[in-house]
Protein backbone atom coordinates (compact mmCIF):
# COMPACT_ATOMS: atom_id res chain seq x y z
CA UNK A 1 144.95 108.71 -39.69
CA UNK A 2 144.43 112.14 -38.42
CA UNK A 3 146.19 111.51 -35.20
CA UNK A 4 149.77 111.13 -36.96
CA UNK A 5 149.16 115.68 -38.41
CA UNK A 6 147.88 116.28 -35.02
CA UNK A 7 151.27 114.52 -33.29
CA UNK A 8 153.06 116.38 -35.94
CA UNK A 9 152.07 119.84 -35.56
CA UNK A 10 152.46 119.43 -31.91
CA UNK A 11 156.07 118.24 -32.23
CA UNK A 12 156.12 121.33 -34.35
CA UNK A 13 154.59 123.72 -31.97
CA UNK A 14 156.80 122.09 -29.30
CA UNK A 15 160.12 123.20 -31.50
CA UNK A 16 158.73 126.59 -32.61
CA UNK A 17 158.35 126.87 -28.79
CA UNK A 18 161.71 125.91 -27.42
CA UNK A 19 163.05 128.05 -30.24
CA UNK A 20 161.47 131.39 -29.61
CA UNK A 21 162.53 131.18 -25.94
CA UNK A 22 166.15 130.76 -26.87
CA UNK A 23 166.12 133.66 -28.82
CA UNK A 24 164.35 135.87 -26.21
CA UNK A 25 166.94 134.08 -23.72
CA UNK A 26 169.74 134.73 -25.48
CA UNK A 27 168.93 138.43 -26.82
CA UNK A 28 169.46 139.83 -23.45
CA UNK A 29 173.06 138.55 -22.27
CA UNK A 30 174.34 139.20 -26.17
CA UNK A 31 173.53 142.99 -25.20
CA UNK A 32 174.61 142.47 -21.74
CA UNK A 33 178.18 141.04 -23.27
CA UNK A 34 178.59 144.10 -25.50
CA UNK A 35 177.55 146.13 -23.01
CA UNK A 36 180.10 144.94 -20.88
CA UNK A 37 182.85 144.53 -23.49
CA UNK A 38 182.36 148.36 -24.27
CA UNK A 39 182.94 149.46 -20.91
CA UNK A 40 185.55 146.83 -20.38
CA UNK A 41 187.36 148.66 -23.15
CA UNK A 42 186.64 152.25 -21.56
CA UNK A 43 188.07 151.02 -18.15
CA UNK A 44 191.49 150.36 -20.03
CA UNK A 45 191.75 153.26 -21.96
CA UNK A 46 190.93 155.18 -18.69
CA UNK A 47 193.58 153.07 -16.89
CA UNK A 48 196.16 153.63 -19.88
CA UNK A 49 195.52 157.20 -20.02
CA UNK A 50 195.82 158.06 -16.18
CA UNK A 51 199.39 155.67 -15.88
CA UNK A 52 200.62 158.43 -18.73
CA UNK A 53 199.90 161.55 -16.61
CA UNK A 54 196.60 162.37 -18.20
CA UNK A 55 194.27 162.60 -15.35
CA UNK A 56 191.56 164.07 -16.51
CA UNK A 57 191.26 162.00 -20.16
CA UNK A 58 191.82 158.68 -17.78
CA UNK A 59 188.66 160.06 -15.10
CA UNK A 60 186.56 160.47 -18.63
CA UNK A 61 187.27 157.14 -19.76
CA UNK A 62 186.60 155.80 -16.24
CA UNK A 63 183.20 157.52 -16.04
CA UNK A 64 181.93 156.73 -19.14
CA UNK A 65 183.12 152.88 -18.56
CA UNK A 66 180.98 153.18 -15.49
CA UNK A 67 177.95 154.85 -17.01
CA UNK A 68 178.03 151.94 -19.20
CA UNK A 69 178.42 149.40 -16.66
CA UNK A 70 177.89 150.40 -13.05
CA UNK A 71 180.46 148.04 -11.20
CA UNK A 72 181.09 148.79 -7.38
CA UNK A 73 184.72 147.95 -8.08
């Protein structure tokens, strides 16, 4: 009889397992995305302001996209 709890808790174990290592997984590229979606965001604005004439607001925006992101681009 006490094989079935010890079958069970390892079943158990086995999800509690594949669970925490999806969440430490997916932690990571969630900040990564953000991360990336800031910067993303930055570049445009930089982009936007430097087709208007406004050099130096565009080269801020551009910077601080790149700060956030490095991109060799």
């Amino acid at each position: 009889m006490s094989g079935g709890g010890s079958r069970t808790r390892a079943r158990v174990r086995a999800w509690l397992t594949t669970a925490v290592a999806a969440l430490i997984l997916a932690s990571p590229s969630a900040a990564f995305a953000d991360a990336r979606t800031e910067a993303r965001a930055h570049f445009k604005k930089g982009m936007e302001a430097i087709s208007a004439g406004k050099y130096d607001d565009g080269i801020a925006e551009l910077k601080t996209a790149y700060e956030i992101s490095p991109h060799p681009n």
